[in-house]
Each structure stands twice: as structure tokens, then as C-alpha cells.
Protein backbone atom coordinates (compact mmCIF):
# COMPACT_ATOMS: atom_id res chain seq x y z
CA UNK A 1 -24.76 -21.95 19.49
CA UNK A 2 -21.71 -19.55 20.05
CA UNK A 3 -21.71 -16.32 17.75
CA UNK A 4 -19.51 -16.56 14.57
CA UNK A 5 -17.26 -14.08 13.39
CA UNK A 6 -16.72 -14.33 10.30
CA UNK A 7 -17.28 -10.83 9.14
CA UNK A 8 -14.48 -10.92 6.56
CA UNK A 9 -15.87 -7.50 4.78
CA UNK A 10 -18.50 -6.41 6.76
CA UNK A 11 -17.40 -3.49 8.98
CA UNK A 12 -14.00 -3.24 7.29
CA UNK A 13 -12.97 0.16 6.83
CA UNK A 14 -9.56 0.68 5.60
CA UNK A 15 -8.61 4.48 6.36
CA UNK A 16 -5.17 5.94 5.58
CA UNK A 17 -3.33 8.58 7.83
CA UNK A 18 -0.34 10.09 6.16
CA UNK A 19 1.14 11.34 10.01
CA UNK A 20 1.27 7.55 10.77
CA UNK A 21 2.75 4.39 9.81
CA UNK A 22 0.08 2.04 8.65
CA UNK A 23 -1.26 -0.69 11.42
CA UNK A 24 -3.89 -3.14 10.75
CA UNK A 25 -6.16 -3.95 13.66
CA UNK A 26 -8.58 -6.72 14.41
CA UNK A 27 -11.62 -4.91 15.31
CA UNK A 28 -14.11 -7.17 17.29
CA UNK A 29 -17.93 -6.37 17.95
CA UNK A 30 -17.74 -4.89 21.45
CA UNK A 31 -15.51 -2.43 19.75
CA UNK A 32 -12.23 -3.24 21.15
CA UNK A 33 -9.41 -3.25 18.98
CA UNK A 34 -6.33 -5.69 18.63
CA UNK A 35 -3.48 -4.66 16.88
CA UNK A 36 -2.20 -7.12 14.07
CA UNK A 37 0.54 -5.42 12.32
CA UNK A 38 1.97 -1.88 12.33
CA UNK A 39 4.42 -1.35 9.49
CA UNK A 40 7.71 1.05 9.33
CA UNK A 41 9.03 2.68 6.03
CA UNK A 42 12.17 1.91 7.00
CA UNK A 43 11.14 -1.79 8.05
CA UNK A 44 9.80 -1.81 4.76
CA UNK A 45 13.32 -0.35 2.85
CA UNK A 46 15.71 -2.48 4.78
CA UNK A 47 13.45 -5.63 3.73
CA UNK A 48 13.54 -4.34 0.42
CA UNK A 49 17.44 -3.82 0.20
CA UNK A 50 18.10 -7.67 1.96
CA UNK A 51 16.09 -9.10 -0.54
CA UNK A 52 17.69 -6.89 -3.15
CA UNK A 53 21.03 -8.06 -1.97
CA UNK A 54 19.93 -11.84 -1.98
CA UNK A 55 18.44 -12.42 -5.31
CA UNK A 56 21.14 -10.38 -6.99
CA UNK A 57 19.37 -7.76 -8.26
CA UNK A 58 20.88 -4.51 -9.88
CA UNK A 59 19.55 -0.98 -9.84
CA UNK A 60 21.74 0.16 -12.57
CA UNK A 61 19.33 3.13 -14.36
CA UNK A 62 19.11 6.68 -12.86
CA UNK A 63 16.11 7.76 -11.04
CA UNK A 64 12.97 8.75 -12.91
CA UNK A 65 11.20 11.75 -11.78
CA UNK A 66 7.13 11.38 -12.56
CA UNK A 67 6.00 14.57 -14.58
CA UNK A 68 2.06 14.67 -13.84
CA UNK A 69 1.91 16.76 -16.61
CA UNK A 70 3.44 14.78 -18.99
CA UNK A 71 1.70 12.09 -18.20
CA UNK A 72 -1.68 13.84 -18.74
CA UNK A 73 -0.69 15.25 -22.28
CA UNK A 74 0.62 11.61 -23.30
CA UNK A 75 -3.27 10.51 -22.19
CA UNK A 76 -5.03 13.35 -23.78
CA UNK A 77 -2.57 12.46 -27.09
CA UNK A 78 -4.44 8.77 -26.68
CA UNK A 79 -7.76 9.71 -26.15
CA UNK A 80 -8.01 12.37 -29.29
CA UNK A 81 -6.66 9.81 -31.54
CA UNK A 82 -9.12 6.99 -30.94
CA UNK A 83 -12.13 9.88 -31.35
């Protein structure tokens, strides 16, 4: 009977390098490795804006800048009050 691979989680280790774009590889039990997919941010933007563009969809608030702080102090608030 020929080997199966079905190793669907087994051996999968999904590891993130922020100097690279992300590529997903098919990683077969001699070791060898076969790209899939590799992924560009701006692949990923011009996508973004087409599909934007064709279901008609309006950006029409400012950006939001994330306060980490804020955020933390708006938990905190939550957390005291159901103590």
C-alpha cells in the first residue's frame, strides 16, 4: 500500500518573518519544500482597492490612529466595574 499524506496538522508550523512577505509552502516528508503561495502587500492593496472600486464602496471617515493606551484604560475601566 502506497504511504498517505494526509498530515493536515501534523508537522505544520506556521512561523512569521516580518523582513519577508509571507509564502506558504508544501512541506513533504523527505524535507523538500514546494512553494504554494507567496503574497505581496502591495498585491494585497491593489486587490483590495479593485474590489473597493467594484462593489462601490466608500471610505468617507478620517483615519483612526490606535492609542494602546487608551485602549488598556477603557479595559481596566471594564474589569473594575464587574469586581
Amino acid at each position: 500500500m502506497a504511504p498517505q499524506n494526509y498530515y493536515l496538522r501534523e508537522g505544520c508550523h506556521l512561523c512569521r518573518d516580518p523582513s519577508k512577505n509571507p509564502s506558504f509552502s508544501e512541506i513533504h516528508r523527505s524535507g523538500n519544500r514546494e512553494p504554494i503561495l507567496s503574497i505581496k502587500y502591495e498585491d494585497v492593496l491593489e486587490f483590495a482597492k479593485k474590489v473597493t472600486e467594484e462593489f462601490q464602496v466608500k471610505v468617507d471617515y478620517p483615519p483612526v490612529k490606535f492609542m494602546p493606551e487608551k485602549a488598556r484604560e477603557k479595559i481596566n475601566e471594564i474589569i473594575e466595574s464587574r469586581r
